[in-house]
Protein backbone atom coordinates (compact mmCIF):
# COMPACT_ATOMS: atom_id res chain seq x y z
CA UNK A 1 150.95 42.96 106.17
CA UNK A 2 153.84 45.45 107.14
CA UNK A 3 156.78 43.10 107.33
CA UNK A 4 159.89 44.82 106.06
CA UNK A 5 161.29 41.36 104.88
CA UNK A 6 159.73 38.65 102.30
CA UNK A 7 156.47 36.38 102.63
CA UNK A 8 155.76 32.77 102.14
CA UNK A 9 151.87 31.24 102.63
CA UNK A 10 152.41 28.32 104.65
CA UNK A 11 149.40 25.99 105.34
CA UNK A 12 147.24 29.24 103.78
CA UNK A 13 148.88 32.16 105.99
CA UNK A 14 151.25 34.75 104.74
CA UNK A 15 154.31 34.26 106.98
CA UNK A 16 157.24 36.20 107.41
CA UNK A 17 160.76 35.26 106.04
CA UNK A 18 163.25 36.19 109.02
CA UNK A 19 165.09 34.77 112.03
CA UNK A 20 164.71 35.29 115.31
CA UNK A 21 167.43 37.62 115.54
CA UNK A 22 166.39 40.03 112.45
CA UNK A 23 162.55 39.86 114.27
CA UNK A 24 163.98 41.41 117.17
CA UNK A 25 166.10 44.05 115.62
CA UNK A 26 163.06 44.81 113.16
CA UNK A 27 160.88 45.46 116.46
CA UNK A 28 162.90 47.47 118.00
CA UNK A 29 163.78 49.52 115.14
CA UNK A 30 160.24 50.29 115.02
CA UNK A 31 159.64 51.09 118.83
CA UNK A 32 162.24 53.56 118.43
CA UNK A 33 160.72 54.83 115.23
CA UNK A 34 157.18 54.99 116.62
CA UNK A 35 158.45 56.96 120.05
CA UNK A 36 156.35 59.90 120.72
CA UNK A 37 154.75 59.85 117.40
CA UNK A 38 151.10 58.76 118.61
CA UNK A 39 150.77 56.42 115.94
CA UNK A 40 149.26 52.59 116.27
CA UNK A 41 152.11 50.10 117.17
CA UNK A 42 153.04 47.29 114.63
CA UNK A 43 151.45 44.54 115.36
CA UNK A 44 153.14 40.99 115.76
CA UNK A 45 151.18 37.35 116.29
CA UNK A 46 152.23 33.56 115.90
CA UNK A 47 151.12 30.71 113.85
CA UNK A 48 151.16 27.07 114.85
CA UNK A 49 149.51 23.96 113.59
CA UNK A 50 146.40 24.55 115.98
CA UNK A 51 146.42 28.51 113.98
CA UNK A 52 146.29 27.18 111.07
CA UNK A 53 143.38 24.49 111.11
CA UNK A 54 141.76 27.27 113.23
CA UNK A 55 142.10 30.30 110.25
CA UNK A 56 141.11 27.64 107.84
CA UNK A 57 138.11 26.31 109.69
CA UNK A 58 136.39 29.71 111.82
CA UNK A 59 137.07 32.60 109.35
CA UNK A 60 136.62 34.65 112.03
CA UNK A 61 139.62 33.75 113.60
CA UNK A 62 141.39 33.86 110.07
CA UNK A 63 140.16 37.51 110.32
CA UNK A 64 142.02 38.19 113.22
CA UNK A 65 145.29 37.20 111.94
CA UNK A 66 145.00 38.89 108.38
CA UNK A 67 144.67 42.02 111.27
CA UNK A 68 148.61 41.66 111.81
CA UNK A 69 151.41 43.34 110.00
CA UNK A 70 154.03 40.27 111.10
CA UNK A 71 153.36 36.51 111.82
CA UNK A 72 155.56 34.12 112.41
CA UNK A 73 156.17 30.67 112.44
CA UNK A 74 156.48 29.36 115.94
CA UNK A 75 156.40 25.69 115.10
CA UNK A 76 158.72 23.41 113.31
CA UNK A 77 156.87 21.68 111.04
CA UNK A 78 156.06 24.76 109.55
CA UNK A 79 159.00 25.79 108.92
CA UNK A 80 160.05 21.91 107.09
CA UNK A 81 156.63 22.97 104.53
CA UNK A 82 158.57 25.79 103.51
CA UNK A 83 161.17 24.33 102.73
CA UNK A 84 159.84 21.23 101.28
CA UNK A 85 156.98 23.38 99.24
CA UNK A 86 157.58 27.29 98.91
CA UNK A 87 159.86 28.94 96.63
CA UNK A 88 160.91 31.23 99.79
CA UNK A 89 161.47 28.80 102.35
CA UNK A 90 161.46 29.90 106.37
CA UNK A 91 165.90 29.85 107.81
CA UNK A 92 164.34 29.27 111.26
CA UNK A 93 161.66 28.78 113.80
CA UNK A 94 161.07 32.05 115.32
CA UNK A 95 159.24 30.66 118.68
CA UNK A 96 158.44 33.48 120.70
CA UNK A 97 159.82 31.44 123.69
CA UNK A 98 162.93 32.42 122.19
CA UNK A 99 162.53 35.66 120.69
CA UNK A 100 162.09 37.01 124.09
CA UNK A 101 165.42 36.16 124.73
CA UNK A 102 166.77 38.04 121.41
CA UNK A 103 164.58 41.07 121.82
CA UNK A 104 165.52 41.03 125.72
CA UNK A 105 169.69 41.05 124.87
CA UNK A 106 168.70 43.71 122.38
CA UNK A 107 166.59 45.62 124.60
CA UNK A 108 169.17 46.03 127.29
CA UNK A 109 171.78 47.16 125.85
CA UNK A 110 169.44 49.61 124.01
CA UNK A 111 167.40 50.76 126.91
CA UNK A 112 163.68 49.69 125.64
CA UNK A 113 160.90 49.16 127.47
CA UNK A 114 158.90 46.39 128.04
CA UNK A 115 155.28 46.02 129.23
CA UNK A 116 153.62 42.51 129.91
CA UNK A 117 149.70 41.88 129.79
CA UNK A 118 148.56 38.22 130.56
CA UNK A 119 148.69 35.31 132.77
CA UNK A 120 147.38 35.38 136.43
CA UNK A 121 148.99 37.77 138.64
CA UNK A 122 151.16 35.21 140.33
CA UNK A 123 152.73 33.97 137.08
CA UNK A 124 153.33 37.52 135.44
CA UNK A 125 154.86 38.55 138.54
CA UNK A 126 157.28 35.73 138.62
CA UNK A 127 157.57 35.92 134.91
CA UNK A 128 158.87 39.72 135.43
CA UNK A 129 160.94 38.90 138.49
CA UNK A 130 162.85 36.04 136.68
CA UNK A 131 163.25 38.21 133.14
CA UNK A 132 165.10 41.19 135.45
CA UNK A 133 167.63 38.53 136.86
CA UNK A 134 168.16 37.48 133.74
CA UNK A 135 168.44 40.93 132.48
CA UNK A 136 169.58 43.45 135.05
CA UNK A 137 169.28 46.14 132.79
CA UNK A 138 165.91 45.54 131.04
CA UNK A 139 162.94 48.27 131.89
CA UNK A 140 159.59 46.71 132.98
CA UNK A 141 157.13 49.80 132.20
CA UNK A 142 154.65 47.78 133.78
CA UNK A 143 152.78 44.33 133.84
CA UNK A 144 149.00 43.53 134.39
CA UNK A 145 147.33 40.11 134.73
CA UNK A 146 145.48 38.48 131.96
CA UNK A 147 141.72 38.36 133.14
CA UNK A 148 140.67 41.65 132.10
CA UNK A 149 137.17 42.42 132.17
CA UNK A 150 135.45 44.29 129.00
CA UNK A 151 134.89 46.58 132.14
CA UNK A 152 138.51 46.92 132.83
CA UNK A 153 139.79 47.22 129.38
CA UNK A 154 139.65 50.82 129.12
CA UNK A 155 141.41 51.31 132.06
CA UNK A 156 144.27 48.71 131.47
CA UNK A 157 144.86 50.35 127.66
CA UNK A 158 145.04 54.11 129.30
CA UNK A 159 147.82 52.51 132.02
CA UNK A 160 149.97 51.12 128.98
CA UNK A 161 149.65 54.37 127.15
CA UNK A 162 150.38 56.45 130.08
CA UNK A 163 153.51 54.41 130.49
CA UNK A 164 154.66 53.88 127.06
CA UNK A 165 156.35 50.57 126.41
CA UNK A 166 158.62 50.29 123.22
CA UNK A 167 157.37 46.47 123.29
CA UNK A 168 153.72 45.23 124.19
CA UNK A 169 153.93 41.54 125.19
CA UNK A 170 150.37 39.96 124.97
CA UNK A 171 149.64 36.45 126.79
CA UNK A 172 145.97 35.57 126.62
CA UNK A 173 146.13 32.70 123.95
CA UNK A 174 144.56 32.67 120.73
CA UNK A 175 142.07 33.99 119.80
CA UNK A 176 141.84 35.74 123.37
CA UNK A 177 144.66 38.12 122.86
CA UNK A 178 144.01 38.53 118.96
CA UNK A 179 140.80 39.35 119.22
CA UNK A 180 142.36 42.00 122.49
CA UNK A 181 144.60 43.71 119.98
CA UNK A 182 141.57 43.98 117.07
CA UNK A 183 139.78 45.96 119.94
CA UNK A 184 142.45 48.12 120.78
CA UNK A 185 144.64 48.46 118.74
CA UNK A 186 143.97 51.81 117.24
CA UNK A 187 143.99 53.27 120.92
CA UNK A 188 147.21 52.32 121.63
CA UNK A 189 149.14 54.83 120.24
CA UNK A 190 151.90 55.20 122.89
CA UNK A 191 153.31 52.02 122.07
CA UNK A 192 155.85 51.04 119.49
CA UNK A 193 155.01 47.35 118.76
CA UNK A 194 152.55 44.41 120.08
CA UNK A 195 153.62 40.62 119.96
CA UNK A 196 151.12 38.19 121.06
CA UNK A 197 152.71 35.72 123.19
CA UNK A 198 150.39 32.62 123.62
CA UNK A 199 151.59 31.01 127.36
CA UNK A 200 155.03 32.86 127.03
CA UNK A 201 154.44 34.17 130.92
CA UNK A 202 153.75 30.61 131.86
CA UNK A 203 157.01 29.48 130.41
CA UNK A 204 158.76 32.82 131.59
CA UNK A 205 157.70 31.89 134.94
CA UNK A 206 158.77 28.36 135.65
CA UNK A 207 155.40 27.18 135.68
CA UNK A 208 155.80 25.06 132.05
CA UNK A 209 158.83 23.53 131.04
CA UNK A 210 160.12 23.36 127.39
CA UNK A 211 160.71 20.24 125.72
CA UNK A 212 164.33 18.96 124.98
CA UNK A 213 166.54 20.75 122.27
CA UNK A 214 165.98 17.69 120.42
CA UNK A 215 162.22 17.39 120.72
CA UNK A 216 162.09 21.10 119.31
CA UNK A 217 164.43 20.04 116.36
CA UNK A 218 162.43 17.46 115.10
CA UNK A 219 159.17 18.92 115.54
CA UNK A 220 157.88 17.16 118.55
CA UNK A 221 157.64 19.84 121.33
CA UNK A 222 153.71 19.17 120.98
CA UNK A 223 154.15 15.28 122.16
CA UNK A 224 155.98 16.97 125.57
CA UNK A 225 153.13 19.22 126.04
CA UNK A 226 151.03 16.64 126.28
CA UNK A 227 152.55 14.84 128.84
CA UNK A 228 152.58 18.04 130.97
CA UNK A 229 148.64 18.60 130.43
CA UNK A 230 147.26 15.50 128.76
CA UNK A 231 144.03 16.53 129.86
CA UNK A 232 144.04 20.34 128.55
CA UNK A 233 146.01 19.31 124.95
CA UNK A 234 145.58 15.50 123.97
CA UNK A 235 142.49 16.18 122.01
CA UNK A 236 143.03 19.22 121.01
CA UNK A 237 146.44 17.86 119.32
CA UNK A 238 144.71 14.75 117.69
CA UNK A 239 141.92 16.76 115.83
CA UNK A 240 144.12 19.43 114.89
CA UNK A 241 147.50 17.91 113.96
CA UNK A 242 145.75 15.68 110.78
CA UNK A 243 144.51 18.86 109.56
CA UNK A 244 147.14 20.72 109.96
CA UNK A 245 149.45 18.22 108.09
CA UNK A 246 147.21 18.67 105.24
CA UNK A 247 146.70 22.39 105.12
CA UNK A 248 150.35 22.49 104.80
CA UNK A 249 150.82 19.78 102.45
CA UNK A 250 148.32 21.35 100.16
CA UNK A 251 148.15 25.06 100.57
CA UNK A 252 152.02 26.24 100.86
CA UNK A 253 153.89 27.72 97.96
């Protein structure tokens, strides 16, 4: 791990103490810091409920995420754990769904560049196209679809380097994109940082809504997933969730 600020082990992982606003000034600090210096980025993931029954269960994927200097907590009841169980407990939820926002205001004003990677070409394309209206002044270096090809790869990681990005915005969903960054991550020294994104495009797009401030508050944001793709999430949430509970009942401090 390479987190300039404290860690906590929620439900088993080491996760980082910050809020969304000091993860997005801590990224870009390092973009800048990494410009020109052909060095590998820093490298930023996620953790959920579905993460953490995954690390503990396939320590595979638990292999993958030990791989990143930063991970976060983007779910609630993660964040009540820490604060019911660990002697450093988390001030916020850092979803990535909103620390786009934070790193975007940032970005701006500070003229960093993005590059997203994920999604089908429709929904990255609208994802972009509705992030510059919001953001006149942000750079796009680029953006690429999601179904990349071991084929392709090469090609894809020489574009992003040729256009060096300050920020690397993965979308592939776990493990996809983890196991993309373990890959390539040493070749991808003209970029500053890498945050895996999960469906962030999706969301950036229109295509999925988020749930109701309240639903977020209290945890629940899973239960309105559901309802948008019962089919795709309902059993995924009803195995996970019960293990999940008890990883972090039982294995923060």
């Amino acid at each position: 791990m390479n987190s300039a600020n404290p860690l906590t082990t929620i439900g088993g992982l080491p996760i980082t103490v910050e809020t969304c606003e000091e993860a997005a000034r801590y990224m870009l600090d390092f973009a800048f810091s990494r410009r020109g210096k052909a060095l590998p980025p820093l490298y930023s993931t996620s953790a959920n409920g579905q993460v953490v029954s995954a690390c503990a269960l396939e320590p595979e994927t638990k292999a993958l995420f030990e791989e990143a200097d930063i991970i976060h907590a983007d779910g609630e009841p993660l964040v009540r754990a820490s604060r019911m169980l660990c002697k450093t407990p988390l001030p916020e939820r850092v979803a990535t769904t909103d620390l786009i926002h934070n790193t975007a205001r940032l970005a701006q004003a500070e003229k960093a560049s993005f590059y997203f990677l994920g999604a089908s070409q429709d929904q990255v394309d609208l994802a972009v196209e509705n992030m510059k209206r919001l953001y006149p002044g942000l750079i796009f270096a680029g953006h690429h679809d999601g179904y990349v090809s071991k084929e392709q790869e090469d090609g894809v990681v020489e574009e992003i380097n040729n256009v060096a990005p300050d920020i690397l915005w993965i979308g592939m969903g776990v493990p996809r994109e983890q196991q993309f960054v373990s890959r390539n991550l040493s070749k991808l020294t003209n970029v500053g940082v890498i945050k895996t994104s999960g469906g962030l495009f999706n969301f950036l797009s229109g295509k999925n809504k988020r749930a109701p401030l309240w639903m977020q508050t209290w945890g629940l944001e899973w239960v309105y997933r559901i309802g948008q793709e019962p089919r795709r999430l309902l059993w995924r949430y009803l195995t996970t969730n019960p293990h999940a509970v008890w990883l972090l009942l039982t294995r923060s401090r």
